[in-house]
PDB file of N, CA and C in Angstrom:
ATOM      1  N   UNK A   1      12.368  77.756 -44.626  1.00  0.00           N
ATOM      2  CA  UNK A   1      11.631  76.591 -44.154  1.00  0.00           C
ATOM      3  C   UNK A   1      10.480  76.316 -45.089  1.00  0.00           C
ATOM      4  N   UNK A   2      10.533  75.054 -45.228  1.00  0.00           N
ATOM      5  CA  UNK A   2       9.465  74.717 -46.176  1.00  0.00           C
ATOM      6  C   UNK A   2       8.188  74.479 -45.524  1.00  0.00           C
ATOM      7  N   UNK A   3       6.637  73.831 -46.293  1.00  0.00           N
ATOM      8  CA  UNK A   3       5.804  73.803 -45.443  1.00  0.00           C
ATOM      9  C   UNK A   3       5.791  72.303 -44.503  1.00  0.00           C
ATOM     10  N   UNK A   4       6.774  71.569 -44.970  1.00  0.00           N
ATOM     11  CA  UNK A   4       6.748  70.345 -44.184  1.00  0.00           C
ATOM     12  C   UNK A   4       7.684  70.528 -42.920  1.00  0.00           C
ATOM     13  N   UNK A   5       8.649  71.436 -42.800  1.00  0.00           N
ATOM     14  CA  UNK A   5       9.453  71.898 -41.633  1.00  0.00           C
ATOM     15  C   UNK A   5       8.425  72.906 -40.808  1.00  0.00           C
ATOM     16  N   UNK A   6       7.488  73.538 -41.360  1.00  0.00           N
ATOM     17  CA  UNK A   6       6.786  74.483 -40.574  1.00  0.00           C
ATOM     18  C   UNK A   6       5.629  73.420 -39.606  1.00  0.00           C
ATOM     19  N   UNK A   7       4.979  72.658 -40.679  1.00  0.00           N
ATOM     20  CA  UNK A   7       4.165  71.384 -39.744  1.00  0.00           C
ATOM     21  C   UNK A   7       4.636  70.943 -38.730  1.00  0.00           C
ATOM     22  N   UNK A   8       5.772  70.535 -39.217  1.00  0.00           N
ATOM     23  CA  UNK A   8       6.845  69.610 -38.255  1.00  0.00           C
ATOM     24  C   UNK A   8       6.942  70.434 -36.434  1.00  0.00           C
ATOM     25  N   UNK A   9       7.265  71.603 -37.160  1.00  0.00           N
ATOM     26  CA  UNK A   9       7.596  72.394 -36.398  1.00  0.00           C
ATOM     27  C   UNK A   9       6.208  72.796 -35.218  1.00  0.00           C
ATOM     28  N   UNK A  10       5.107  73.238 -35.818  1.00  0.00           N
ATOM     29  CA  UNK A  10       3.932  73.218 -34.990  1.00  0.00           C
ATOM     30  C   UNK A  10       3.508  71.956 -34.550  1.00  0.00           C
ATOM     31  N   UNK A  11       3.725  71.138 -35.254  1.00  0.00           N
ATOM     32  CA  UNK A  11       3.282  69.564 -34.417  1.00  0.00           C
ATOM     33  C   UNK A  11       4.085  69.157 -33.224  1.00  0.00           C
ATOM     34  N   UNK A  12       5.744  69.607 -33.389  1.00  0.00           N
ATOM     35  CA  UNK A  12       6.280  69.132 -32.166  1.00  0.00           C
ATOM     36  C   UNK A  12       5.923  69.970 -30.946  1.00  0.00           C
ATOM     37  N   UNK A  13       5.774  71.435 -31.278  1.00  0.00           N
ATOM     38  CA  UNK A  13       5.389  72.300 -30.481  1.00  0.00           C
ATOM     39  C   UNK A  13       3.713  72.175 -29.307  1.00  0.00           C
ATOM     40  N   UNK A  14       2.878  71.607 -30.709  1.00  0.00           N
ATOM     41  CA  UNK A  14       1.178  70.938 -29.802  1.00  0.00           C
ATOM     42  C   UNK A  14       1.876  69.820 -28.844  1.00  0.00           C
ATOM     43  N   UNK A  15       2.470  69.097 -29.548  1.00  0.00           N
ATOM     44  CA  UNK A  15       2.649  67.642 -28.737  1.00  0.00           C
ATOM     45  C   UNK A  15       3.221  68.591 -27.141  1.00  0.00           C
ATOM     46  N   UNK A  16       4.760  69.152 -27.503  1.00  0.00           N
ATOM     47  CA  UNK A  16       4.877  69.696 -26.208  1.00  0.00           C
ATOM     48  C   UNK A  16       3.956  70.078 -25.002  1.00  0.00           C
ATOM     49  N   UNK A  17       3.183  71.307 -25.745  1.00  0.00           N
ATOM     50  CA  UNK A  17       2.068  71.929 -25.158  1.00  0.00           C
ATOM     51  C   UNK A  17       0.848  70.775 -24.214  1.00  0.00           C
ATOM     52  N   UNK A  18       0.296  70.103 -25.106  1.00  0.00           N
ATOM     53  CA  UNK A  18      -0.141  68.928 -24.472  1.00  0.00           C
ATOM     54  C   UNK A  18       0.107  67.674 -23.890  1.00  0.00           C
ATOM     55  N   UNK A  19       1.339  67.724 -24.313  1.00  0.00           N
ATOM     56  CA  UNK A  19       2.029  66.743 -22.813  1.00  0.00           C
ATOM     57  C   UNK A  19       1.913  67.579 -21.623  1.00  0.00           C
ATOM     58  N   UNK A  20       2.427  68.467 -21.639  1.00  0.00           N
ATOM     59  CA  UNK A  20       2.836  69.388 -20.608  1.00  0.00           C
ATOM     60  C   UNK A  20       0.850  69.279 -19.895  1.00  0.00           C
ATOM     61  N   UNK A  21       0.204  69.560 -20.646  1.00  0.00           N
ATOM     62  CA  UNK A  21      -1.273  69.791 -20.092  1.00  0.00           C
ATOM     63  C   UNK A  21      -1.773  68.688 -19.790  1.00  0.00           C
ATOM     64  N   UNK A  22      -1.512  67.441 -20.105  1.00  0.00           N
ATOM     65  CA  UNK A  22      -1.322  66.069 -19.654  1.00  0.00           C
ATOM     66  C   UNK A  22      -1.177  65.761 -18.206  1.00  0.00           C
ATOM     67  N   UNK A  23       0.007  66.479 -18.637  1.00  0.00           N
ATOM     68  CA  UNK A  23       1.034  65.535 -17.737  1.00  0.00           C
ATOM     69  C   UNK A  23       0.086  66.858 -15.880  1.00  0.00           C
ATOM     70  N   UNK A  24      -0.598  68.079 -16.255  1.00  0.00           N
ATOM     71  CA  UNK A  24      -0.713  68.869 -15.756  1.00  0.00           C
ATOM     72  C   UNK A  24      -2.536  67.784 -15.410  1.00  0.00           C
ATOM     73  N   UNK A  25      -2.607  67.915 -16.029  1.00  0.00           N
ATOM     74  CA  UNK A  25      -4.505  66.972 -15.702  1.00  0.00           C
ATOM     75  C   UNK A  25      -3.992  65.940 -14.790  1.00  0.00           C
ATOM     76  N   UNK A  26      -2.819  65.144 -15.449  1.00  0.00           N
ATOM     77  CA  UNK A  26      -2.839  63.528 -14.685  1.00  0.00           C
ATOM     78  C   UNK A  26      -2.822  63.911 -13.270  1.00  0.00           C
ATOM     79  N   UNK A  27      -1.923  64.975 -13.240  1.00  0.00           N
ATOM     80  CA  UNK A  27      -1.647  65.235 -11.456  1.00  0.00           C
ATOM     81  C   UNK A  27      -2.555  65.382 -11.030  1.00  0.00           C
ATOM     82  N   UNK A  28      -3.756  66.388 -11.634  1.00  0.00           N
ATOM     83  CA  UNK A  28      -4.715  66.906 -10.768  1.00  0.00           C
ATOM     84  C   UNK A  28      -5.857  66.271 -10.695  1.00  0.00           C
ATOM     85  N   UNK A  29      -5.763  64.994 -11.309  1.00  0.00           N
ATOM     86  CA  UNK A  29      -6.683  63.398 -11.417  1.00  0.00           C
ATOM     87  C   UNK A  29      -6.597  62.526 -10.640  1.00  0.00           C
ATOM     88  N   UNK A  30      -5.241  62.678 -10.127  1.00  0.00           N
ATOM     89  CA  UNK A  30      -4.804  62.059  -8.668  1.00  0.00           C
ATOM     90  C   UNK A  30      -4.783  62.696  -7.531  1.00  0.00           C
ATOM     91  N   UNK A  31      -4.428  63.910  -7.786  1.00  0.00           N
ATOM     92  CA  UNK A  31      -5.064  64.518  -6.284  1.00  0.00           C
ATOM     93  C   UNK A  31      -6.589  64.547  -6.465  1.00  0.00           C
ATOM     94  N   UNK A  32      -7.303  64.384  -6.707  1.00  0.00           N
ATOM     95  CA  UNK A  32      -8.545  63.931  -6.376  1.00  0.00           C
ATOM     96  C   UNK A  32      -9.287  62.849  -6.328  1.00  0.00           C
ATOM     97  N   UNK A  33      -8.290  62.059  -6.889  1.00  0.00           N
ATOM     98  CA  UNK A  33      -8.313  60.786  -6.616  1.00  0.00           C
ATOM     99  C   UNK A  33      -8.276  60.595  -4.764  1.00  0.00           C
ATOM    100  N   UNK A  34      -6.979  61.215  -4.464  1.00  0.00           N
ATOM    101  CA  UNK A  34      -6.757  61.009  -3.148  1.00  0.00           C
ATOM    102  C   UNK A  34      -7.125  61.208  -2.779  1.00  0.00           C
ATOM    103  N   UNK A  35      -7.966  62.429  -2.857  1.00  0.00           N
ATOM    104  CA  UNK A  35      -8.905  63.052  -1.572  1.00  0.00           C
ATOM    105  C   UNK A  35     -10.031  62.383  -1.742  1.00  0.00           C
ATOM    106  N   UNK A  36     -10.830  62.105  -3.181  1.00  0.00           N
ATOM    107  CA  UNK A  36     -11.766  61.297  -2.908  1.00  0.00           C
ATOM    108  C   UNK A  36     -11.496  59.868  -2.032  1.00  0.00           C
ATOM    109  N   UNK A  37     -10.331  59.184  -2.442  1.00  0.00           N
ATOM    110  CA  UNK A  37      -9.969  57.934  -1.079  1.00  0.00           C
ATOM    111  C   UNK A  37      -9.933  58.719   0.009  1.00  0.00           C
ATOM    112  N   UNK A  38      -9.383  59.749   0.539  1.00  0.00           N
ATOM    113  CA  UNK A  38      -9.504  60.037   1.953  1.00  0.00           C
ATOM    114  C   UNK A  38     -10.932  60.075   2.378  1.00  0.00           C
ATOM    115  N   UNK A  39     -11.811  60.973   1.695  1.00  0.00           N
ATOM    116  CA  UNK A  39     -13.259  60.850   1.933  1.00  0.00           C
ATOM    117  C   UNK A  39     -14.361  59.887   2.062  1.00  0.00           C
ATOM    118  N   UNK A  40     -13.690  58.975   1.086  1.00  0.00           N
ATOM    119  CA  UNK A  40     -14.443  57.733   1.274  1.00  0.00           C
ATOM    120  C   UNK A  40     -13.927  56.889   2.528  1.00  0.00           C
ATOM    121  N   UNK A  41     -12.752  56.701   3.191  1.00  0.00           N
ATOM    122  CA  UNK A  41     -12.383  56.144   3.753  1.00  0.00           C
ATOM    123  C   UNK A  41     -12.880  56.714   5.079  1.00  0.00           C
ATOM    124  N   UNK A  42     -12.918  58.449   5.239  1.00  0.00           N
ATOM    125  CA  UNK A  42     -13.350  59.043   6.604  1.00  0.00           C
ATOM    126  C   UNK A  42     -14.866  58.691   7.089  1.00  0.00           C
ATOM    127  N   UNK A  43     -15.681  58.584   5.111  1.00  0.00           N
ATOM    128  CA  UNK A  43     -16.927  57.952   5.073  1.00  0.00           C
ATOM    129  C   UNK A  43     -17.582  57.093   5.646  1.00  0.00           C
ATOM    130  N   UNK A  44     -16.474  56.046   5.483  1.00  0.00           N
ATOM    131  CA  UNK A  44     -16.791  54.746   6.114  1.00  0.00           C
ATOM    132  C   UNK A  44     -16.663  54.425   7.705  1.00  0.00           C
ATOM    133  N   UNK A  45     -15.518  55.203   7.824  1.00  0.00           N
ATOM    134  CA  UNK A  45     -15.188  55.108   9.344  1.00  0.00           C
ATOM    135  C   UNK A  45     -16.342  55.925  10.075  1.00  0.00           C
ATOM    136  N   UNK A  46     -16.614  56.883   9.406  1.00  0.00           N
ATOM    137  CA  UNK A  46     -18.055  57.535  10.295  1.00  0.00           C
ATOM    138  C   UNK A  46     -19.081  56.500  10.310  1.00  0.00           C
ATOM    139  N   UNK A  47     -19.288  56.201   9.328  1.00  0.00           N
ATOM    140  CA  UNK A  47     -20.667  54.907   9.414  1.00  0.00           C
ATOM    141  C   UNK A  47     -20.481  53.977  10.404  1.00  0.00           C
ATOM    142  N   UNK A  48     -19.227  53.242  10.704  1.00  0.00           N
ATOM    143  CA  UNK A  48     -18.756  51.935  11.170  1.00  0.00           C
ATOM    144  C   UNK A  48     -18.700  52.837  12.653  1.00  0.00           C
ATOM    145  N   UNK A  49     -18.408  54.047  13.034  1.00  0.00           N
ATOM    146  CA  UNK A  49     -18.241  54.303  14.308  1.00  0.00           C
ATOM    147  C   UNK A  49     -19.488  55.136  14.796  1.00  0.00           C
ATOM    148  N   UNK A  50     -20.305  55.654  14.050  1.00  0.00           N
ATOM    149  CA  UNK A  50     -21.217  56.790  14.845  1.00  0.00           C
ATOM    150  C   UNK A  50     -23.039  56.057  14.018  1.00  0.00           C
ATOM    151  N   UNK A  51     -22.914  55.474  12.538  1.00  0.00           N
ATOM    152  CA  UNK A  51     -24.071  55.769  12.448  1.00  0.00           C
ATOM    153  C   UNK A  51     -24.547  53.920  12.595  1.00  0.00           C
ATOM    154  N   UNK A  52     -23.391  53.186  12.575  1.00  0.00           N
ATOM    155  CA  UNK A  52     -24.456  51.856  12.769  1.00  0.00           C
ATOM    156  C   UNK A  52     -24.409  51.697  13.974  1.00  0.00           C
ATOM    157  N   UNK A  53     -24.030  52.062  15.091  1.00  0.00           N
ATOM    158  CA  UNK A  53     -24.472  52.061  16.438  1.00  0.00           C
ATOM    159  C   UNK A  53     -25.881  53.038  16.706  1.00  0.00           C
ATOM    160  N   UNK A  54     -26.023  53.695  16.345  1.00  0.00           N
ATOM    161  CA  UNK A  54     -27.248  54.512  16.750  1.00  0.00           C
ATOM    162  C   UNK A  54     -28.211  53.528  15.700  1.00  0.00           C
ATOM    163  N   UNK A  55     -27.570  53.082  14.240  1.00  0.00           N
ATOM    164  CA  UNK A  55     -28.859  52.231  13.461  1.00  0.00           C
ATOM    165  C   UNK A  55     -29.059  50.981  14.714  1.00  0.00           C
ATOM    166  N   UNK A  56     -28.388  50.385  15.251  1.00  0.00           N
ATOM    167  CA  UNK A  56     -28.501  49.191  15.705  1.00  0.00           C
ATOM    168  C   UNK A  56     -29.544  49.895  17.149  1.00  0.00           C
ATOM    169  N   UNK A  57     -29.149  50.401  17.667  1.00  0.00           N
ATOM    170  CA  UNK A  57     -29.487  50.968  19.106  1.00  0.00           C
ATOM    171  C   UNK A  57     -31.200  51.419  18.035  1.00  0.00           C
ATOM    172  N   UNK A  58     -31.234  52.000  17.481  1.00  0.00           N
ATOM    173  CA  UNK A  58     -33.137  52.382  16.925  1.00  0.00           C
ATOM    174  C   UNK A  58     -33.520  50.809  16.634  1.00  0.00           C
ATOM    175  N   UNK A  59     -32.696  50.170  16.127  1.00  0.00           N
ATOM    176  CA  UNK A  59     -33.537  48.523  15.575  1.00  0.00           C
ATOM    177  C   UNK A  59     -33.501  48.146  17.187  1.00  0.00           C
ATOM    178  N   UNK A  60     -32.488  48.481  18.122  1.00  0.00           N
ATOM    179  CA  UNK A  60     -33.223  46.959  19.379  1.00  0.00           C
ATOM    180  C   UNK A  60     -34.081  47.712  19.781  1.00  0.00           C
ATOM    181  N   UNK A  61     -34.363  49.222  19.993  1.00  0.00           N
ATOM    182  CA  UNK A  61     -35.570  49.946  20.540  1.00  0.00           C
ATOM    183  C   UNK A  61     -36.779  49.757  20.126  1.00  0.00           C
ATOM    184  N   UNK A  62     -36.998  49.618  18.592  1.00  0.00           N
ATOM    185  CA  UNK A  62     -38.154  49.569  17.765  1.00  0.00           C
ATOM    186  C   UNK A  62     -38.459  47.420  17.810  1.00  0.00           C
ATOM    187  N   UNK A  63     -37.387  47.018  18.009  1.00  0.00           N
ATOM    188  CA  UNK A  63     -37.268  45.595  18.117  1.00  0.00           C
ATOM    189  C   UNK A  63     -38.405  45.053  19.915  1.00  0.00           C
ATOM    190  N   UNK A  64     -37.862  45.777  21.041  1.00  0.00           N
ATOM    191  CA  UNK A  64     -38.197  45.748  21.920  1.00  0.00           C
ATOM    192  C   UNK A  64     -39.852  46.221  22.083  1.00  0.00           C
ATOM    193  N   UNK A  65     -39.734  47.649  21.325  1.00  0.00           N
ATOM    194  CA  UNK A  65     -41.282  48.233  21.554  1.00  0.00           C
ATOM    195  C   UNK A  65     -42.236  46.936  20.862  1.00  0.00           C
ATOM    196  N   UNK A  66     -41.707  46.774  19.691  1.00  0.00           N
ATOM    197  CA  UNK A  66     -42.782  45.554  19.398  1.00  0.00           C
ATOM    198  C   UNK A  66     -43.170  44.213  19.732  1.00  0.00           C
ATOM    199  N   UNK A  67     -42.066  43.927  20.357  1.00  0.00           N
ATOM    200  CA  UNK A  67     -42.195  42.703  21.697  1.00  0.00           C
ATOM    201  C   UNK A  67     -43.303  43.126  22.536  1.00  0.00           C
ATOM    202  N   UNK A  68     -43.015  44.250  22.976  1.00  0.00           N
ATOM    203  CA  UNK A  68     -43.948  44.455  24.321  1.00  0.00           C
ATOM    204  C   UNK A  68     -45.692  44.559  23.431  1.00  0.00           C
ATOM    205  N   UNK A  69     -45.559  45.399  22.272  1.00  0.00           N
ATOM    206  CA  UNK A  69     -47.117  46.122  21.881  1.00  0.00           C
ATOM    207  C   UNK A  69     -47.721  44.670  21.552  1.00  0.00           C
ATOM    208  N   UNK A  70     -47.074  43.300  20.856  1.00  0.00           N
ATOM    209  CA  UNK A  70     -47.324  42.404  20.932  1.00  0.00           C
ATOM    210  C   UNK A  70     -47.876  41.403  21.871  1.00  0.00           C
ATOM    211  N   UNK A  71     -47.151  41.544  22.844  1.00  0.00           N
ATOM    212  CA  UNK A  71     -47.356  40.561  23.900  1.00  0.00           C
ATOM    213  C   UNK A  71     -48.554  41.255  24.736  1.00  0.00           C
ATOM    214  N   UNK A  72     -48.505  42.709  24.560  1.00  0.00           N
ATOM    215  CA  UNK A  72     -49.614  43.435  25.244  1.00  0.00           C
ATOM    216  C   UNK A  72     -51.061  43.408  24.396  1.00  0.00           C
ATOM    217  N   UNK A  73     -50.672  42.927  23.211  1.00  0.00           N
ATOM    218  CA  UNK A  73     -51.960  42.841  22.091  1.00  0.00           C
ATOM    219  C   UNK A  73     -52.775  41.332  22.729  1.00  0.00           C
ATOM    220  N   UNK A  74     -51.823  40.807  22.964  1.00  0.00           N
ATOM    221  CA  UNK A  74     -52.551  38.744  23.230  1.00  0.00           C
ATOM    222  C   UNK A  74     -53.087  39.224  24.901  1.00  0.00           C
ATOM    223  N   UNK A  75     -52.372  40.191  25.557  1.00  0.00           N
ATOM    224  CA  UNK A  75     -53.104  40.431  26.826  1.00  0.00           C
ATOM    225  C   UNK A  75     -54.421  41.204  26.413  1.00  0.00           C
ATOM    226  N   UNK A  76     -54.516  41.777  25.554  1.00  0.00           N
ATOM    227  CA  UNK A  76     -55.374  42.704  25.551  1.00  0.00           C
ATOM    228  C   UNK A  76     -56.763  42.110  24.875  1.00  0.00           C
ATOM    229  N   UNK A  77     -56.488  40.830  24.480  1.00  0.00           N
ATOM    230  CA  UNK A  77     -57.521  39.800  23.956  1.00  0.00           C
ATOM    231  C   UNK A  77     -57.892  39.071  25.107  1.00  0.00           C
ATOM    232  N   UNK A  78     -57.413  38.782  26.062  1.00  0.00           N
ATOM    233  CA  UNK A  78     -57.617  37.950  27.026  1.00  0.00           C
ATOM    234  C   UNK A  78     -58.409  38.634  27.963  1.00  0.00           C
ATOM    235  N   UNK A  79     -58.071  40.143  28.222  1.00  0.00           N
ATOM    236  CA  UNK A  79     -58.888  41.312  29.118  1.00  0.00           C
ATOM    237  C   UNK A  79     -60.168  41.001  28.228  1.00  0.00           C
ATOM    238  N   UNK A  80     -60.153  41.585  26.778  1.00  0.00           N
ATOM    239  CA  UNK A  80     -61.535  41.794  25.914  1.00  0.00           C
ATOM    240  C   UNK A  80     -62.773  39.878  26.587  1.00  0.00           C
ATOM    241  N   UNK A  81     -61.893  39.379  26.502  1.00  0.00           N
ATOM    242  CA  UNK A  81     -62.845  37.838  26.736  1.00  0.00           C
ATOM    243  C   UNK A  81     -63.132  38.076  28.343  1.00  0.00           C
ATOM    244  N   UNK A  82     -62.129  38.679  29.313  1.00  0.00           N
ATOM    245  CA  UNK A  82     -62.651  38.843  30.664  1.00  0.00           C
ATOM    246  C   UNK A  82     -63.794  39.220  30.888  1.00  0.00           C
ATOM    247  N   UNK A  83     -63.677  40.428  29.622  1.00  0.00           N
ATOM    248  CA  UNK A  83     -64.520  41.846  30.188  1.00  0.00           C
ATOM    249  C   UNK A  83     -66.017  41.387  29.683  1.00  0.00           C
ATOM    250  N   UNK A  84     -65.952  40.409  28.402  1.00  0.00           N
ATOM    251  CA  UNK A  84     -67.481  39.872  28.168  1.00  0.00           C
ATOM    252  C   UNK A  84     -67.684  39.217  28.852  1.00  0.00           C
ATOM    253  N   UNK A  85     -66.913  38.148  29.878  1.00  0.00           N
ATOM    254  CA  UNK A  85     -68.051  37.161  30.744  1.00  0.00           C
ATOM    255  C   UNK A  85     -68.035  37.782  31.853  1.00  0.00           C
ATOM    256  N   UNK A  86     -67.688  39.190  32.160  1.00  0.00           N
ATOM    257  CA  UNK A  86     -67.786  39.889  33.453  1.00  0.00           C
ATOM    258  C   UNK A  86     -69.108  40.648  33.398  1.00  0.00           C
ATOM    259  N   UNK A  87     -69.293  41.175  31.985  1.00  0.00           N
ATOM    260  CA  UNK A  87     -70.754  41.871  31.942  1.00  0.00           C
ATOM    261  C   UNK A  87     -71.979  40.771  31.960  1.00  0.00           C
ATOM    262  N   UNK A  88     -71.556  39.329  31.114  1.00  0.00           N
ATOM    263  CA  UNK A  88     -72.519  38.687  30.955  1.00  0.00           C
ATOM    264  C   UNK A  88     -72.695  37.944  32.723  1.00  0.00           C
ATOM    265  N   UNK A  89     -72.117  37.876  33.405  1.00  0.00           N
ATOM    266  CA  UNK A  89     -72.034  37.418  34.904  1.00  0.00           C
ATOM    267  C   UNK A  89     -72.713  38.982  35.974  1.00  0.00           C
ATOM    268  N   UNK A  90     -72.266  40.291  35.888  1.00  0.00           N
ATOM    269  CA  UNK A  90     -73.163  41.340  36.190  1.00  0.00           C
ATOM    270  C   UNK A  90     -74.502  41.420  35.686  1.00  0.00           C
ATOM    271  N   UNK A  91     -74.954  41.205  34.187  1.00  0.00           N
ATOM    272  CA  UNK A  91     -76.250  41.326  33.914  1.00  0.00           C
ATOM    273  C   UNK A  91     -76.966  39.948  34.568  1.00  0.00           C
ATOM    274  N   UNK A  92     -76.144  39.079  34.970  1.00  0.00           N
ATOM    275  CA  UNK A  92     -77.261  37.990  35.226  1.00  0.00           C
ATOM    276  C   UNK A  92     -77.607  37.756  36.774  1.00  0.00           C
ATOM    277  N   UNK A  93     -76.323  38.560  37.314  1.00  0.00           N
ATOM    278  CA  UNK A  93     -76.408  38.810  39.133  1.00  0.00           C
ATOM    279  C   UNK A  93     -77.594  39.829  39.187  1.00  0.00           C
ATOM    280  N   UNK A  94     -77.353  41.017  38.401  1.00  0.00           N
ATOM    281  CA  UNK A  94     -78.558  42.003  38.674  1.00  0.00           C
ATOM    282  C   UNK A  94     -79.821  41.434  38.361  1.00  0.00           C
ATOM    283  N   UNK A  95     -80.038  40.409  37.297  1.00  0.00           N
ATOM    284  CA  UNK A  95     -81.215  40.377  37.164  1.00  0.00           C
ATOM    285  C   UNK A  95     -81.959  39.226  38.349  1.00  0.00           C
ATOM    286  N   UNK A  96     -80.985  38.555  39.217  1.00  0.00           N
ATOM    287  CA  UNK A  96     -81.526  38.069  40.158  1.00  0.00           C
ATOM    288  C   UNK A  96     -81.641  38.704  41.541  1.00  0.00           C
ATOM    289  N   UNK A  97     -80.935  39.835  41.451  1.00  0.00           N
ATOM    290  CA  UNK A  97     -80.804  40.667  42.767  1.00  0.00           C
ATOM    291  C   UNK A  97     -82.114  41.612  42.342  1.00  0.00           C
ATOM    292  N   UNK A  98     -82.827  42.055  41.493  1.00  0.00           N
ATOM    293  CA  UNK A  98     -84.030  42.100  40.739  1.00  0.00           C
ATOM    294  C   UNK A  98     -85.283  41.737  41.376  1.00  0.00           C
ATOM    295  N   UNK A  99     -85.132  40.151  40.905  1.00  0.00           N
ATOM    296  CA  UNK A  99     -85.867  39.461  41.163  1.00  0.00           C
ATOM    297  C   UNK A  99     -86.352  38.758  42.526  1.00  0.00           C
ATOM    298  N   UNK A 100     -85.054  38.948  43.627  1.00  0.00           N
ATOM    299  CA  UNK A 100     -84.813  38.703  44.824  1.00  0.00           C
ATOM    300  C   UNK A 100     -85.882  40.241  45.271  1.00  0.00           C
ATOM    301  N   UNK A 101     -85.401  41.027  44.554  1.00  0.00           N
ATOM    302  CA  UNK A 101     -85.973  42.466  45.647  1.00  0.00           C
ATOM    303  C   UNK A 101     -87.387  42.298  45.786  1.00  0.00           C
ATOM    304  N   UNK A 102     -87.983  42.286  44.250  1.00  0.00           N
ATOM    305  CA  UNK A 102     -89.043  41.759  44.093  1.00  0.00           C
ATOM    306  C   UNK A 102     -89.750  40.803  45.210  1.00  0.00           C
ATOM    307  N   UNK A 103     -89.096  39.745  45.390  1.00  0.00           N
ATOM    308  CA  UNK A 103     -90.161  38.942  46.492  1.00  0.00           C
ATOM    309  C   UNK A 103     -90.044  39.367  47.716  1.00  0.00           C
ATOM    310  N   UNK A 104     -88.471  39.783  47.774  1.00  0.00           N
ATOM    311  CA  UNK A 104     -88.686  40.672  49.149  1.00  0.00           C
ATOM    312  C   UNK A 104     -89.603  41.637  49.373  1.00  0.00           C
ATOM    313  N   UNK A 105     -89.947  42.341  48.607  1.00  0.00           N
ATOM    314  CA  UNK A 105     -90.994  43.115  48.541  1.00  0.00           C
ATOM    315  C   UNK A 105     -92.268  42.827  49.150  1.00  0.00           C
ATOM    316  N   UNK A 106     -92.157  41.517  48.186  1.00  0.00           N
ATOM    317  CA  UNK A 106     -93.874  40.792  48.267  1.00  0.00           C
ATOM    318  C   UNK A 106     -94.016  40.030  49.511  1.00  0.00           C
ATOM    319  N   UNK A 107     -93.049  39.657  50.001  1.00  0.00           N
ATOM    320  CA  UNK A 107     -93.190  39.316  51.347  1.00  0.00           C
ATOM    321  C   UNK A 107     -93.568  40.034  52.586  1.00  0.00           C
ATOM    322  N   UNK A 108     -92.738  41.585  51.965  1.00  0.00           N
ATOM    323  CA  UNK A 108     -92.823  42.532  53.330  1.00  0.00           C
ATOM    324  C   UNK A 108     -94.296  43.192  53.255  1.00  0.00           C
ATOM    325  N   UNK A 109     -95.398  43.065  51.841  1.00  0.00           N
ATOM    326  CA  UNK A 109     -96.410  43.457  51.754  1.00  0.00           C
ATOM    327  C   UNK A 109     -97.386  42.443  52.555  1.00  0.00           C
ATOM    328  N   UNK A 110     -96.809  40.972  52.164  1.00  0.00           N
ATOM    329  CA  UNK A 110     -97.480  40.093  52.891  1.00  0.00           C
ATOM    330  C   UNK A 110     -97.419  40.471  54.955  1.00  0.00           C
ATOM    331  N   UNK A 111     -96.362  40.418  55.071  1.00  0.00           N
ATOM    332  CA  UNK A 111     -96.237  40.441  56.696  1.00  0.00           C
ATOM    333  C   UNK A 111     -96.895  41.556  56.881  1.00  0.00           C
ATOM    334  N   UNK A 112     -96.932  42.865  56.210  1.00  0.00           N
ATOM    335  CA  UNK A 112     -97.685  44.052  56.948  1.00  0.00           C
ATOM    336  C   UNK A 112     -99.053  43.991  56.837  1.00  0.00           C
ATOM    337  N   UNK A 113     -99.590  42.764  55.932  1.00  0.00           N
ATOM    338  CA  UNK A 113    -100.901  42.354  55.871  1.00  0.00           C
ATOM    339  C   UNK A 113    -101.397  41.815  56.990  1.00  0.00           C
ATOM    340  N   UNK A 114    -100.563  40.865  57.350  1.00  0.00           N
ATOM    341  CA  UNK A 114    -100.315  39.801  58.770  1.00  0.00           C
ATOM    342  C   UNK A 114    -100.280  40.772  60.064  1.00  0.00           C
ATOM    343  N   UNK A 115     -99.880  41.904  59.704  1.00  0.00           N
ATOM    344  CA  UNK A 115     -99.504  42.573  61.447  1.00  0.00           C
ATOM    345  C   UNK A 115    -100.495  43.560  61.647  1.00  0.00           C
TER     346      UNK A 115
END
C-alpha cells in the first residue's frame, strides 16, 4: 500500500468513526430536545394552572386592600376636619360655661350679701 491508499484508508475509517459519533450526538440532541419540550410544556401548564390563579387571587386582594385604605384615607380627612371644629366648638362652650360660672358666682356673692 502506498501512502495515498494508507490516507485513503484512515480517512474512510475517521469519516466512519464520526458519523457513527454523529449520528450518536444527533440522538442524544433530541432526546433532550424532548425532554426539554416536555419540561417546558409541564412548565407552562404549572403556571396556567397553579401560579396565575394564586397571581390573580394576590392582585384582587392587594387590589381590594387598596380600595378600602383609600376610601378609608378620604374618611379619615373628613374625621381630621370633624375633629377640628369639634375642639374649636368645645374650647368655645368651655369658655362660656367659664364665664357663666363666673357670674354665677357673682350673683351668689351678691344674694348672700342681700340675706
Amino acid at each position: 500500500m502506498d501512502n495515498n491508499e494508507l490516507l485513503l484508508a484512515i480517512s474512510n475509517l475517521v469519516d466512519a468513526k464520526l458519523e457513527a459519533y454523529t449520528k450518536q450526538v444527533t440522538a442524544e440532541i433530541q432526546d433532550v430536545r424532548a425532554d426539554l419540550g416536555k419540561e417546558i410544556r409541564d412548565i407552562k401548564v404549572f403556571q396556567e394552572n397553579v401560579i396565575l390563579p394564586r397571581l390573580q387571587n394576590i392582585e384582587a386582594s392587594y387590589l381590594s386592600t387598596y380600595a378600602r385604605y383609600r376610601d378609608g384615607a378620604d374618611r379619615m380627612e373628613a374625621a381630621y376636619g370633624d375633629i377640628d371644629l369639634l375642639k374649636k366648638v368645645v374650647q368655645k362652650h368651655s369658655g362660656d360655661l367659664q364665664e357663666h360660672g363666673e357670674k354665677l358666682q357673682e350673683h351668689d356673692e351678691k344674694l348672700q350679701k342681700l340675706a
